[in-house]
N, C-alpha and C. Protein backbone atom coordinates (compact mmCIF):
# COMPACT_ATOMS: atom_id res chain seq x y z
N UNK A 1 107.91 80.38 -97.93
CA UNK A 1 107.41 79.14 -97.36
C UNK A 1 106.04 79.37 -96.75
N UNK A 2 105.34 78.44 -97.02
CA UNK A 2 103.60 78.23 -96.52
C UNK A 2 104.08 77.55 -95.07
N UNK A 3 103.41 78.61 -93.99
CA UNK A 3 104.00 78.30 -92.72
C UNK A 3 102.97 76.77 -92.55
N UNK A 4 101.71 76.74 -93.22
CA UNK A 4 101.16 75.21 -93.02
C UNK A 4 102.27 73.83 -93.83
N UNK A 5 103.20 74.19 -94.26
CA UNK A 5 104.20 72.78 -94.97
C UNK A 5 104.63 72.54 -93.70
N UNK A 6 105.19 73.00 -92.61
CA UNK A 6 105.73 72.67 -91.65
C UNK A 6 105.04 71.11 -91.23
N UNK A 7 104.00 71.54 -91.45
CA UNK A 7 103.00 70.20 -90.82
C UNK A 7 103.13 68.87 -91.67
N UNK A 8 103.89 68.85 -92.84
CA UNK A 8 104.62 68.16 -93.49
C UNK A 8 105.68 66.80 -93.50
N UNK A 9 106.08 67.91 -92.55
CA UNK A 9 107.53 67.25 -91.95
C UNK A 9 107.28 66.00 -90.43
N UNK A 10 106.16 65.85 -90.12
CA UNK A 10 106.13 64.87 -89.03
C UNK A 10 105.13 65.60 -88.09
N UNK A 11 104.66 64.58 -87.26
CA UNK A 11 103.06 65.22 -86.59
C UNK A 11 103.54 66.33 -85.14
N UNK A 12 105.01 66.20 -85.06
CA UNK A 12 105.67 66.88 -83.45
C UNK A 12 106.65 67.72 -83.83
N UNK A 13 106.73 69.40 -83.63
CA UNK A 13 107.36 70.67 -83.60
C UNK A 13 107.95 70.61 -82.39
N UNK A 14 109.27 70.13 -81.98
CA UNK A 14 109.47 70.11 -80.83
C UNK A 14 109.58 71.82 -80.56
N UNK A 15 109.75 72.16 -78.92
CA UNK A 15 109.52 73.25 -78.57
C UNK A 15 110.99 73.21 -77.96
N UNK A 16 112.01 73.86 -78.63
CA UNK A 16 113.20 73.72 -77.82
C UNK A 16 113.90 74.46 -76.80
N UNK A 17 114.12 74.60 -75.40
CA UNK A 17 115.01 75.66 -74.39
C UNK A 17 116.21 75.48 -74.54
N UNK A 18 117.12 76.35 -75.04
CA UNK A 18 118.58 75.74 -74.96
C UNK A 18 119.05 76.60 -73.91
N UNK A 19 120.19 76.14 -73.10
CA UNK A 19 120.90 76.91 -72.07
C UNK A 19 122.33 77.21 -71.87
N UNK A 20 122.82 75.93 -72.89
CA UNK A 20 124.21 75.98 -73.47
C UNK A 20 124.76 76.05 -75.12
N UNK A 21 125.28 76.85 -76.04
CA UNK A 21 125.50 76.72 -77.35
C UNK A 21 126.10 75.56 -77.34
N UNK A 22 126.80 74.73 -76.88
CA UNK A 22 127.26 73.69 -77.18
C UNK A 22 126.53 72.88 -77.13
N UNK A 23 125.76 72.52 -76.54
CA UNK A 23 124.23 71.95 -77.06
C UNK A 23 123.68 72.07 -78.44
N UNK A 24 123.85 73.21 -79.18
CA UNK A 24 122.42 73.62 -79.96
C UNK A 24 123.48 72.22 -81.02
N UNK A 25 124.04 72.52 -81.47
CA UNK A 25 124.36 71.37 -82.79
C UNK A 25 123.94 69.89 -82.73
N UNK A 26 124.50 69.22 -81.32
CA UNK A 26 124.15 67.84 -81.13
C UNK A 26 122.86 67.61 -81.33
N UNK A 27 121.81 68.48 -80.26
CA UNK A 27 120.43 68.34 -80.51
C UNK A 27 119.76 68.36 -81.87
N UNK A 28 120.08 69.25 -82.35
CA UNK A 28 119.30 69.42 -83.96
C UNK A 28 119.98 68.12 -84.81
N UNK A 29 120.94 68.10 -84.35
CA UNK A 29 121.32 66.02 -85.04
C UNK A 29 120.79 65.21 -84.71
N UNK A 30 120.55 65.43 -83.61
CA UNK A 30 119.70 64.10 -82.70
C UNK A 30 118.64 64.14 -83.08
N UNK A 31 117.77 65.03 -82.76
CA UNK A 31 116.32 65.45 -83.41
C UNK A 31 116.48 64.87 -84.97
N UNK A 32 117.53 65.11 -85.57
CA UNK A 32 117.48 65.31 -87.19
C UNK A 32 117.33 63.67 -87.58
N UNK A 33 118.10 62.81 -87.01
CA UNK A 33 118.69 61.40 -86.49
C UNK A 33 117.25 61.00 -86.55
N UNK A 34 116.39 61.24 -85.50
CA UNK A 34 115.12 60.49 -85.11
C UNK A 34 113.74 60.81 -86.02
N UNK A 35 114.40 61.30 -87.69
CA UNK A 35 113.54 62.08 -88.71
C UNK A 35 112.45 63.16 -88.10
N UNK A 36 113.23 63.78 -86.84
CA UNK A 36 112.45 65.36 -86.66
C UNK A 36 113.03 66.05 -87.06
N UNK A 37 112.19 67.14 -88.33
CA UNK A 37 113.12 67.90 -89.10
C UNK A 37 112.99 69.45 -89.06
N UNK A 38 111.59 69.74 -88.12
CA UNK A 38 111.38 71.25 -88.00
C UNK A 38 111.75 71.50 -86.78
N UNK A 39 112.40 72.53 -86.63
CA UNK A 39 113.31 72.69 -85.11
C UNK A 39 112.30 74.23 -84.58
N UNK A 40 111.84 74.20 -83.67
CA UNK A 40 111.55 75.57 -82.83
C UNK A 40 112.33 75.81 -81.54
N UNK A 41 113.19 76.77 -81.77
CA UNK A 41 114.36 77.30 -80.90
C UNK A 41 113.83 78.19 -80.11
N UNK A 42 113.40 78.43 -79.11
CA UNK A 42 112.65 79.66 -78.39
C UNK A 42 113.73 80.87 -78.41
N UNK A 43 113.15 81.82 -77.78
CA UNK A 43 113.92 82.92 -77.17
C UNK A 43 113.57 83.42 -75.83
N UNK A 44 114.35 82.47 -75.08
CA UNK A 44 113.69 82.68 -73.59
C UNK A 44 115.33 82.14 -72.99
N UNK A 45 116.03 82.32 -73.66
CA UNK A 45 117.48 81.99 -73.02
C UNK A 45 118.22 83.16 -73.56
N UNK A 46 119.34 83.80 -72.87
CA UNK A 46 120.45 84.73 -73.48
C UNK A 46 121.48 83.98 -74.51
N UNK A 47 121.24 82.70 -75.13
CA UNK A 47 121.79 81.89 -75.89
C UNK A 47 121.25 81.66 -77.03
N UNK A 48 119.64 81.99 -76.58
CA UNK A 48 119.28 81.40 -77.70
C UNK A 48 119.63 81.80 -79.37
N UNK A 49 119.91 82.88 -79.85
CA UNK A 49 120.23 83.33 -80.67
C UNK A 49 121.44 82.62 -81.26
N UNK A 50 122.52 82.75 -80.31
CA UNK A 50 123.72 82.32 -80.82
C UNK A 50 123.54 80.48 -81.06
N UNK A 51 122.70 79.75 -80.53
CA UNK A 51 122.16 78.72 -80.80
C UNK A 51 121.65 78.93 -82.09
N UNK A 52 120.94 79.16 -82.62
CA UNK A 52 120.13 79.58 -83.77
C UNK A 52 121.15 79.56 -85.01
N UNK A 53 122.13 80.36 -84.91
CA UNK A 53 122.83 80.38 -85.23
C UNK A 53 123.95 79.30 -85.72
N UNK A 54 124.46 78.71 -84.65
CA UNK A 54 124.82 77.47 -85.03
C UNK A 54 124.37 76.45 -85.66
N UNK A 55 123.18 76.20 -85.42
CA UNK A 55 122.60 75.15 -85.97
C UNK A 55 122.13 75.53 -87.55
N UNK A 56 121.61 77.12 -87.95
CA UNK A 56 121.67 77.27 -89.37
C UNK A 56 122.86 77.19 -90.25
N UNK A 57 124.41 77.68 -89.34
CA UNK A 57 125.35 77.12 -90.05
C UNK A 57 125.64 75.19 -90.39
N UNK A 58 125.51 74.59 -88.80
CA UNK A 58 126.02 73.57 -89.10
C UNK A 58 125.09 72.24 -89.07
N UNK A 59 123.51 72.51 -89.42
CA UNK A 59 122.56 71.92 -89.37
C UNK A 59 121.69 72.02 -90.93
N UNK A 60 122.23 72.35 -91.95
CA UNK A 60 121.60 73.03 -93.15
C UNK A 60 120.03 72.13 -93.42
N UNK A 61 120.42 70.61 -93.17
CA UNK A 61 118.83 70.49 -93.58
C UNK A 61 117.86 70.11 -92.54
N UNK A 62 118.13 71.25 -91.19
CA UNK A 62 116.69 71.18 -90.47
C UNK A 62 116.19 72.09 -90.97
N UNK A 63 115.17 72.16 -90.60
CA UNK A 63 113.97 73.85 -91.14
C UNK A 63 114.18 74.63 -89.95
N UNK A 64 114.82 75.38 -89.28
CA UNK A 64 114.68 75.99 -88.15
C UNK A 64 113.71 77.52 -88.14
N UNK A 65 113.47 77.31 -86.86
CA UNK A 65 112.54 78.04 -86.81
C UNK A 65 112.67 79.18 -85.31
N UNK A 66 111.96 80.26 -85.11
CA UNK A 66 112.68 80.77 -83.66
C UNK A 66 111.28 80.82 -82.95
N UNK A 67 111.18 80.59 -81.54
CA UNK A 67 109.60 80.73 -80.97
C UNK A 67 110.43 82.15 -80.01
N UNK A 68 108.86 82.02 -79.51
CA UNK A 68 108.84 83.18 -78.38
C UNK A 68 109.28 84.42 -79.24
N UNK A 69 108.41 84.36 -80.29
CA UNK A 69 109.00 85.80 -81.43
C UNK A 69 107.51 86.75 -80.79
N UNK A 70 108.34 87.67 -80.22
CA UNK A 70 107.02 89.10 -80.06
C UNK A 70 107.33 90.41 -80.11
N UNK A 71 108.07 90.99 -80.46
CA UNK A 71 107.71 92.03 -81.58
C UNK A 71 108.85 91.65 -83.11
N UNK A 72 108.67 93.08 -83.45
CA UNK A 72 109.62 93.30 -84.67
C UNK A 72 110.75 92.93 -84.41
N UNK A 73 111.58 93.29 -83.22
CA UNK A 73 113.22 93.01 -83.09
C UNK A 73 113.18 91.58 -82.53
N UNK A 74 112.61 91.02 -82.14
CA UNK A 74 112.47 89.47 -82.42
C UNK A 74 112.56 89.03 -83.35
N UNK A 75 111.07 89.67 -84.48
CA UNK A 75 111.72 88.93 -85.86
C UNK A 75 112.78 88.87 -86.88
N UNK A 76 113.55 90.02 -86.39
CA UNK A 76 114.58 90.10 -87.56
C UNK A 76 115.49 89.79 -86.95
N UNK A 77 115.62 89.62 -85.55
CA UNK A 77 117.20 88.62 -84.81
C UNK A 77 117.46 87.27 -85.63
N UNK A 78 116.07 87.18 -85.21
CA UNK A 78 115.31 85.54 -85.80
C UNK A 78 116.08 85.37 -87.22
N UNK A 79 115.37 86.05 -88.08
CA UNK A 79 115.83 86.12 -89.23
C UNK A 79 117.44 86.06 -89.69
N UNK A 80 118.01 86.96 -89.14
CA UNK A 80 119.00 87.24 -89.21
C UNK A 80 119.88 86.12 -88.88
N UNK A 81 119.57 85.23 -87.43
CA UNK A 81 120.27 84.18 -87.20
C UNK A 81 120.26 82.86 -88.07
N UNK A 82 119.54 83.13 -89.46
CA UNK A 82 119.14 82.34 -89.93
C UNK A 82 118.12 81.16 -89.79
N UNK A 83 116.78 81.86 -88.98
CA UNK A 83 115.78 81.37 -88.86
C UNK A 83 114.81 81.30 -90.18
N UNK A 84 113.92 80.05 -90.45
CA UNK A 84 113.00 80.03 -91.71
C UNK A 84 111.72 80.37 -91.80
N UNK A 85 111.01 80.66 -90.04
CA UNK A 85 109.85 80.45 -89.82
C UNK A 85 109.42 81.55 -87.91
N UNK A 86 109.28 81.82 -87.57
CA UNK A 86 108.77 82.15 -86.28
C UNK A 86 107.57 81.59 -86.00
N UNK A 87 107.50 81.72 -84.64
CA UNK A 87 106.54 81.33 -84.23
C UNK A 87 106.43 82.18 -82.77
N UNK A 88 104.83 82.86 -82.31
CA UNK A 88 104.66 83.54 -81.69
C UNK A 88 103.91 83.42 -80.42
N UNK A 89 104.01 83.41 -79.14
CA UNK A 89 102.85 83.44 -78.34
C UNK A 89 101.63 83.46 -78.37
N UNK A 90 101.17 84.81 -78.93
CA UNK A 90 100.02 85.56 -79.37
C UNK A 90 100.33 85.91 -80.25
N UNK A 91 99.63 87.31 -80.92
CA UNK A 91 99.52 87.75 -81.85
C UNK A 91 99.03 89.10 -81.50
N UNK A 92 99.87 90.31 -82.62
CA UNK A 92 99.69 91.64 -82.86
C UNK A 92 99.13 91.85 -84.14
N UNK A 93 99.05 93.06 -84.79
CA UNK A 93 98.98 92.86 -85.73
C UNK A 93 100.58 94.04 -86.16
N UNK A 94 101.08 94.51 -85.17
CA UNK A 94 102.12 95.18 -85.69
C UNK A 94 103.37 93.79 -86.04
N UNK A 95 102.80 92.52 -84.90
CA UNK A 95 104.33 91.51 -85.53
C UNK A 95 103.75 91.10 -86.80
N UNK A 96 102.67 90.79 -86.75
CA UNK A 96 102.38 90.42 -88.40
C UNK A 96 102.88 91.14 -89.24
N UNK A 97 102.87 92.53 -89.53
CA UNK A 97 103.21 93.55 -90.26
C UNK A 97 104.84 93.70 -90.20
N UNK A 98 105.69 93.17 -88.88
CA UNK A 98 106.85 93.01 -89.21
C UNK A 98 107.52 91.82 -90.43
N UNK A 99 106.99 90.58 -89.42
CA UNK A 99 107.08 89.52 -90.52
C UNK A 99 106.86 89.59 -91.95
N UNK A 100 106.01 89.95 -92.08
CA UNK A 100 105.98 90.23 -93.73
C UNK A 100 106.82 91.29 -94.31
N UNK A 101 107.07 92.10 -93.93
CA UNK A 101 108.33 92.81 -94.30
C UNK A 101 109.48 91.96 -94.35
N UNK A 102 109.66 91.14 -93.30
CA UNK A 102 111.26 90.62 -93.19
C UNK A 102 111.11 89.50 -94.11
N UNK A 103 109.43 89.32 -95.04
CA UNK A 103 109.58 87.98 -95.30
C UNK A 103 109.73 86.73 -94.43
N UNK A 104 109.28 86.90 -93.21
CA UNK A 104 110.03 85.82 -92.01
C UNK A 104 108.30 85.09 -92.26
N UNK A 105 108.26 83.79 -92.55
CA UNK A 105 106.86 83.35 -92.51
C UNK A 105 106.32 82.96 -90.93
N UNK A 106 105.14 83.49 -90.58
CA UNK A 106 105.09 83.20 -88.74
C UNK A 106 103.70 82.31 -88.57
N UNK A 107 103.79 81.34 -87.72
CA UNK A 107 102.63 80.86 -87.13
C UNK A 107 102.11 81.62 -85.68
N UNK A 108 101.38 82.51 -85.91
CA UNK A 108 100.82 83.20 -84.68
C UNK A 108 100.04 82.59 -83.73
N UNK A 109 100.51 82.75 -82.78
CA UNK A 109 99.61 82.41 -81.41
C UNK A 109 98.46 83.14 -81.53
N UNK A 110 97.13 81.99 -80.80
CA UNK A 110 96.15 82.53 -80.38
C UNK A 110 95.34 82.00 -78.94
N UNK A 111 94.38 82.33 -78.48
CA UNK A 111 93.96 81.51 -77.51
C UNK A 111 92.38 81.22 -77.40
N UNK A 112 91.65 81.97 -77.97
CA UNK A 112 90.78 82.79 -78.00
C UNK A 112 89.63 82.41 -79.54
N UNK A 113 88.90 82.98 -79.57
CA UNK A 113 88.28 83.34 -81.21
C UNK A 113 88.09 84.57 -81.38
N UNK A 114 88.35 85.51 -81.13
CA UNK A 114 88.78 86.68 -81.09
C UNK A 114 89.74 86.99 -81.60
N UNK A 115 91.14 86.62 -80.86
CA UNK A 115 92.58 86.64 -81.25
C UNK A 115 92.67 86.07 -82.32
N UNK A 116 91.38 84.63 -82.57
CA UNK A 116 91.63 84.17 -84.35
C UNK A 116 91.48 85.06 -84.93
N UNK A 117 90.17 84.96 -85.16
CA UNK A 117 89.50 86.25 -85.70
C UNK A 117 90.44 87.56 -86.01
N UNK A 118 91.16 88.22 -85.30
CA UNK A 118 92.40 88.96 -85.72
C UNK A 118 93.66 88.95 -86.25
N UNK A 119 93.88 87.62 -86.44
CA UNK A 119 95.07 86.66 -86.93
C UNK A 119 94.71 86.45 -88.32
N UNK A 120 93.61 86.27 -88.44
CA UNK A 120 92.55 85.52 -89.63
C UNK A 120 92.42 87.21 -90.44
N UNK A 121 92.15 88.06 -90.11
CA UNK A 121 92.08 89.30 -90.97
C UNK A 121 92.78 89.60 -91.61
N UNK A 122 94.57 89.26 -90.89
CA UNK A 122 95.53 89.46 -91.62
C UNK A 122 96.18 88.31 -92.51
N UNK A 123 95.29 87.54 -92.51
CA UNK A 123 95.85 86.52 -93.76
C UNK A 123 96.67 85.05 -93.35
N UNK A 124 96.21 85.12 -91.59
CA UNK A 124 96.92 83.80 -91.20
C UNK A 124 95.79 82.94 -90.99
N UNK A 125 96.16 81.50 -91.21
CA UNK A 125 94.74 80.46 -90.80
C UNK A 125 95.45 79.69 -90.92
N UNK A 126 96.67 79.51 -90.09
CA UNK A 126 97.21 78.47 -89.53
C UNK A 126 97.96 79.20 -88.29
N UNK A 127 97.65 78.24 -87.15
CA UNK A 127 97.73 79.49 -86.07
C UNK A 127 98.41 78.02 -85.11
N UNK A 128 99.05 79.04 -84.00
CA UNK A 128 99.51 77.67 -83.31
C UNK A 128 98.75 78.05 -82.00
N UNK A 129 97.70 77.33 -81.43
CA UNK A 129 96.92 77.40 -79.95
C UNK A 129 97.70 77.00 -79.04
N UNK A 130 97.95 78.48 -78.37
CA UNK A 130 98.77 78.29 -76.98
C UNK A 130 97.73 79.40 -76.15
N UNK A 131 97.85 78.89 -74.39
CA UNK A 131 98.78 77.27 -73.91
C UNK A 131 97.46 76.72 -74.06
N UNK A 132 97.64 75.10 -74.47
CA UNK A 132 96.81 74.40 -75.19
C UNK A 132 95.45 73.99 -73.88
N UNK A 133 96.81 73.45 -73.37
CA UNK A 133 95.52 72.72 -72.04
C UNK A 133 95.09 73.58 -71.06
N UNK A 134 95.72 74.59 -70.72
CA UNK A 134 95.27 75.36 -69.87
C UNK A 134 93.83 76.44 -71.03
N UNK A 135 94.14 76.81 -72.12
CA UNK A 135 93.22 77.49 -72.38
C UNK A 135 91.67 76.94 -73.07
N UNK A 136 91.84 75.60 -72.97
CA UNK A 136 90.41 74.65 -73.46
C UNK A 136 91.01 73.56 -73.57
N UNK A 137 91.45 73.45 -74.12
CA UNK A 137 92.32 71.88 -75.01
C UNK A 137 91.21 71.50 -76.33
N UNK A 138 91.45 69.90 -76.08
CA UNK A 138 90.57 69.36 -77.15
C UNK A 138 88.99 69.84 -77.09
N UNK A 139 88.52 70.16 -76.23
CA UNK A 139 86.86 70.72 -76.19
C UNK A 139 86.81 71.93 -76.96
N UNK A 140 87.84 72.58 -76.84
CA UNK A 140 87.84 74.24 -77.84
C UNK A 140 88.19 74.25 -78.79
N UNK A 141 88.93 73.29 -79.08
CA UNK A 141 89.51 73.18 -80.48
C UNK A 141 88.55 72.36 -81.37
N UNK A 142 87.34 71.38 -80.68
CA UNK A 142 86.47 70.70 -81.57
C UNK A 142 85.48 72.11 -81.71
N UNK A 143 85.06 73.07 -80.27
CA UNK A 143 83.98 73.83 -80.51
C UNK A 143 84.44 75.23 -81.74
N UNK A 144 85.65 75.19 -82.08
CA UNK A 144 85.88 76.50 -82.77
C UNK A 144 86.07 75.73 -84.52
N UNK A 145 86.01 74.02 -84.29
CA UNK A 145 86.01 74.01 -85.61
C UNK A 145 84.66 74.00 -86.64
N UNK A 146 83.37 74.29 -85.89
CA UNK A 146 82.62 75.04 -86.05
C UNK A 146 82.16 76.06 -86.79
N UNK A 147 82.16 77.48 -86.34
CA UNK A 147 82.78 78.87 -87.10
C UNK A 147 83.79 78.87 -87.72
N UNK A 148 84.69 77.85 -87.59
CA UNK A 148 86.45 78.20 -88.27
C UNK A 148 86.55 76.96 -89.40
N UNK A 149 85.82 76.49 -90.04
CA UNK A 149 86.31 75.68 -90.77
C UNK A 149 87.52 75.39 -91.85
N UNK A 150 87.36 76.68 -92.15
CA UNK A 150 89.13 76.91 -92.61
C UNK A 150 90.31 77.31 -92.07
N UNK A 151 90.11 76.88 -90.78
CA UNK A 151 91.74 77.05 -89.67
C UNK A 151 91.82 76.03 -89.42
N UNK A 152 93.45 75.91 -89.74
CA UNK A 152 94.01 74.87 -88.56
C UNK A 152 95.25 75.65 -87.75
N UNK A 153 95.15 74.40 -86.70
CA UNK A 153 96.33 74.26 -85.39
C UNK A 153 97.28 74.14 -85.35
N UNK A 154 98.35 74.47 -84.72
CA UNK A 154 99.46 73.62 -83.99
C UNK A 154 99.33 73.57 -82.57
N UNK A 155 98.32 73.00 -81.60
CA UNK A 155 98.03 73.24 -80.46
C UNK A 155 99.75 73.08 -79.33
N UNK A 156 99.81 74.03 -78.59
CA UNK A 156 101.35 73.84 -78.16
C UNK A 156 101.01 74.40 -76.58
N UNK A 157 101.78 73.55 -75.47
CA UNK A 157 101.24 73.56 -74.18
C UNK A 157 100.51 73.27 -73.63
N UNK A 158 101.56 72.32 -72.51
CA UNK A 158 100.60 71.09 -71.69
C UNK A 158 100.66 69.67 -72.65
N UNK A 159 101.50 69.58 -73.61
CA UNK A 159 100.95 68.41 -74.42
C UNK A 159 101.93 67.49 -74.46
N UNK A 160 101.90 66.21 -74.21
CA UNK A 160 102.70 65.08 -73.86
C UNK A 160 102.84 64.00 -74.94
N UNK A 161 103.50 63.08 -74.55
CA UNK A 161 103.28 61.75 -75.73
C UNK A 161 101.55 60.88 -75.30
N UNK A 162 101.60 61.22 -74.13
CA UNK A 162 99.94 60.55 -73.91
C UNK A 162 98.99 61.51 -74.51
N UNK A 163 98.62 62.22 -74.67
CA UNK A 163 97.71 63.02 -75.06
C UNK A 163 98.36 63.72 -76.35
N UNK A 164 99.41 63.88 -76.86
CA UNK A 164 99.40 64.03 -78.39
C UNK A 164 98.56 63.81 -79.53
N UNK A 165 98.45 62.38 -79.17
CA UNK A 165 97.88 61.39 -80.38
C UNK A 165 96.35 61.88 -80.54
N UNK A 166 95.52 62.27 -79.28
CA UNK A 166 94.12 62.94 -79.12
C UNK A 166 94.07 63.98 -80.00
N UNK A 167 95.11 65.10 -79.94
CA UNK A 167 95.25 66.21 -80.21
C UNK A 167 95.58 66.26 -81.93
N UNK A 168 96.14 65.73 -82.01
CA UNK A 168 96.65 65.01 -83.63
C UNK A 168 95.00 64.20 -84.64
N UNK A 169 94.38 63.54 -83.66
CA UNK A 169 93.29 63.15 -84.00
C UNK A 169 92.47 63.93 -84.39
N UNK A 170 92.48 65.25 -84.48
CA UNK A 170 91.08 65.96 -84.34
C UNK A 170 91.38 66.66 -86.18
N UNK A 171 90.46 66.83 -86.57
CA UNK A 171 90.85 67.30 -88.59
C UNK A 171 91.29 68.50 -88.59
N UNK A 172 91.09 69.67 -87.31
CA UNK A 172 91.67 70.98 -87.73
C UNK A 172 92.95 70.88 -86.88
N UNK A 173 93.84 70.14 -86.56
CA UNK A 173 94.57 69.72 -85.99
C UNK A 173 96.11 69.44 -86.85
N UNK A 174 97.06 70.19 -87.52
CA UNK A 174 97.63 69.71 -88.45
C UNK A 174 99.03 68.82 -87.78
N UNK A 175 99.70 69.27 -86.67
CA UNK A 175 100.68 69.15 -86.08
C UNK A 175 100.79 69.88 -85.01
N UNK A 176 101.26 69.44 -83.41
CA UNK A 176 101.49 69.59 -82.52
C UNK A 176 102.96 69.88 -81.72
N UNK A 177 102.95 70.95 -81.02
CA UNK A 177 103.86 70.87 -80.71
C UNK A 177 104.89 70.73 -78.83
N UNK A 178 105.72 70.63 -78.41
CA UNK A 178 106.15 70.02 -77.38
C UNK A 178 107.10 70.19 -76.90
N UNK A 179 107.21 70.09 -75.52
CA UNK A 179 108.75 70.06 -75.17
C UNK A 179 109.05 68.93 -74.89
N UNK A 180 108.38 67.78 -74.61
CA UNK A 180 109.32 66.49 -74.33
C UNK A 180 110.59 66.08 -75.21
N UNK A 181 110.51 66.62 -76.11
CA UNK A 181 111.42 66.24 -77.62
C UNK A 181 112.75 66.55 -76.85
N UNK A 182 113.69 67.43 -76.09
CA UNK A 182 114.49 68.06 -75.84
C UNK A 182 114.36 67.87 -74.41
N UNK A 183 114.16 67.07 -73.49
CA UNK A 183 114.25 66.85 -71.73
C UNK A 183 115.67 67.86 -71.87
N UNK A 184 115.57 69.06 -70.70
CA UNK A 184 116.77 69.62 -70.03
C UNK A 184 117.98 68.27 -69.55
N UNK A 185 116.91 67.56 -69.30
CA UNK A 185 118.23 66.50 -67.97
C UNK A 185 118.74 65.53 -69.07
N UNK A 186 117.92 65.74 -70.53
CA UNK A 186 119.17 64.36 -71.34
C UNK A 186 120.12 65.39 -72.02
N UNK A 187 119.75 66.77 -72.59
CA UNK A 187 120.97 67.81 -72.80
C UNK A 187 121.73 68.20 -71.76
N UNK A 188 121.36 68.24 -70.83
CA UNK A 188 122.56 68.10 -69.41
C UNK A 188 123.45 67.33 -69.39
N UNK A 189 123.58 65.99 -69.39
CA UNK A 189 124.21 64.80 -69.72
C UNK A 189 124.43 64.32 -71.13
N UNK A 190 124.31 65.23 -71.89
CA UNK A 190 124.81 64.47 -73.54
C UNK A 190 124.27 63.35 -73.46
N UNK A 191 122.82 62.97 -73.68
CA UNK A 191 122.72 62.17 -73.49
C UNK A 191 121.68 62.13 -75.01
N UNK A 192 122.13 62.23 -76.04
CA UNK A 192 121.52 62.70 -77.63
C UNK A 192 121.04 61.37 -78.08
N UNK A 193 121.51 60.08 -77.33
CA UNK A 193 120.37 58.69 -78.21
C UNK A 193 119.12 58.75 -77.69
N UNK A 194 119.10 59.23 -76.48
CA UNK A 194 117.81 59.35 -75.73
C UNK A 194 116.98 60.12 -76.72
N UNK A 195 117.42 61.62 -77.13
CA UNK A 195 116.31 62.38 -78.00
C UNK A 195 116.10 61.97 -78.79
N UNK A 196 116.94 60.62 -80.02
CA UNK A 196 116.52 60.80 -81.24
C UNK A 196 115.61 59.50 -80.87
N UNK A 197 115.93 58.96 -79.69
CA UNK A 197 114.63 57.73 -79.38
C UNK A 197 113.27 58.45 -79.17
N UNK A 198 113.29 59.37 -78.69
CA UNK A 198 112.37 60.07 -78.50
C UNK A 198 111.73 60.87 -79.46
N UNK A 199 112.33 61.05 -80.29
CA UNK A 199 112.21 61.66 -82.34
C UNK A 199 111.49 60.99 -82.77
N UNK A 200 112.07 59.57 -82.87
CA UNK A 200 111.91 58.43 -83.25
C UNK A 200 110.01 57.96 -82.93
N UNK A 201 109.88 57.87 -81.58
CA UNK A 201 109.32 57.49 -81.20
C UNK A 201 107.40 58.66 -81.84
N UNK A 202 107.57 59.93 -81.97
CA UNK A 202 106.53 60.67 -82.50
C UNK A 202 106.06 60.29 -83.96
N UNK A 203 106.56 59.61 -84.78
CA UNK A 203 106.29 58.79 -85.84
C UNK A 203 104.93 57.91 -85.45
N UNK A 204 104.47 57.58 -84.27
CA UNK A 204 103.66 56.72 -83.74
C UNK A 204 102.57 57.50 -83.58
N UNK A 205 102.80 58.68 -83.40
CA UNK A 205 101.65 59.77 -82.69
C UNK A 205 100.56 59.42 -83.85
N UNK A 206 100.75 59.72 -85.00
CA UNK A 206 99.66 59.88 -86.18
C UNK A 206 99.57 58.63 -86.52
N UNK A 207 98.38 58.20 -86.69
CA UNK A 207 98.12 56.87 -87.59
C UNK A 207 97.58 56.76 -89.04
């Protein structure tokens, strides 16, 4: 898989925290429900895996994907749990060199033009810019499309339903990504019409 198809699937990668496995299934329905179809599952919970998991068994046509992938034994958990895609903070060039071994396709973090620039050597030019607003936002991402004319984004952090649509606007800009998609307090309360209203509702972001 061309980690740029992702951008395919709808203009919002939600950014997901799970904290309970009994969660991970409803959500990726709900999400799935509100035609969001690429799932990013972090790894910043002792669940997350076994989440991952579930949802590649009982979720077959989301695209799932695992974030917070940084090194090698990240990527092949990932993998292993039946992840399709990673996605990384930053960028090494030893996780690059894992991923391609595992075959795991990754959108690498960058922040920088530098860190592109090193991302870009190894054959990535689709990169996801984190954290978005804290490290320039839209001013860095117009000034790097510049020198970079053949990169694009997934700018991720700090980014809302108000300022999406900005971020989405810009041409090296392919898809964005978020945590509003997944509020803690509506998976607290089963509260799954709320997300896919909220699924629902990122269809609007792109015009």
């Amino acid at each position: 898989m061309n980690p740029l198809s992702l951008a395919d699937h709808g203009p919002v990668i939600p950014v997901i925290v799970l904290q309970r496995v009994a969660d991970a299934v409803p959500l990726a329905e709900a999400l799935l429900a509100g035609g969001v179809k690429v799932l990013e599952v972090t790894l910043r919970t002792p669940v997350a895996l076994a989440c991952m998991e579930a949802i590649a068994r009982s979720v077959p046509d989301a695209i799932l994907g695992a974030g917070t992938v940084r090194s090698a034994a990240d990527a092949r958990a990932a993998r292993d749990a039946g992840c399709a895609f990673a996605v990384s903070p930053g960028y090494t060039a030893a996780l690059g060199a894992a991923c391609r071994e595992l075959a795991l396709p990754l959108l690498p973090g960058v922040a920088t033009a530098s860190e592109l620039m090193t991302a870009q050597a190894d054959g990535y030019d689709f990169l996801k810019f984190f954290p978005a607003s804290a490290a320039g936002g839209i001013p860095l991402l117009k000034a790097l499309a510049g020198p970079f004319p053949d990169v694009a984004f997934c700018p991720t952090g700090g980014l809302t339903p108000d300022n999406a649509g900005q971020y989405l606007a810009l041409p090296n800009v392919r898809v964005c990504g978020g945590s509003w998609l997944s509020p803690q307090d509506a998976m607290a309360s089963g509260d799954w019409a709320r997300i896919t209203r909220l699924a629902r509702e990122t269809a609007a972001l792109r015009s």
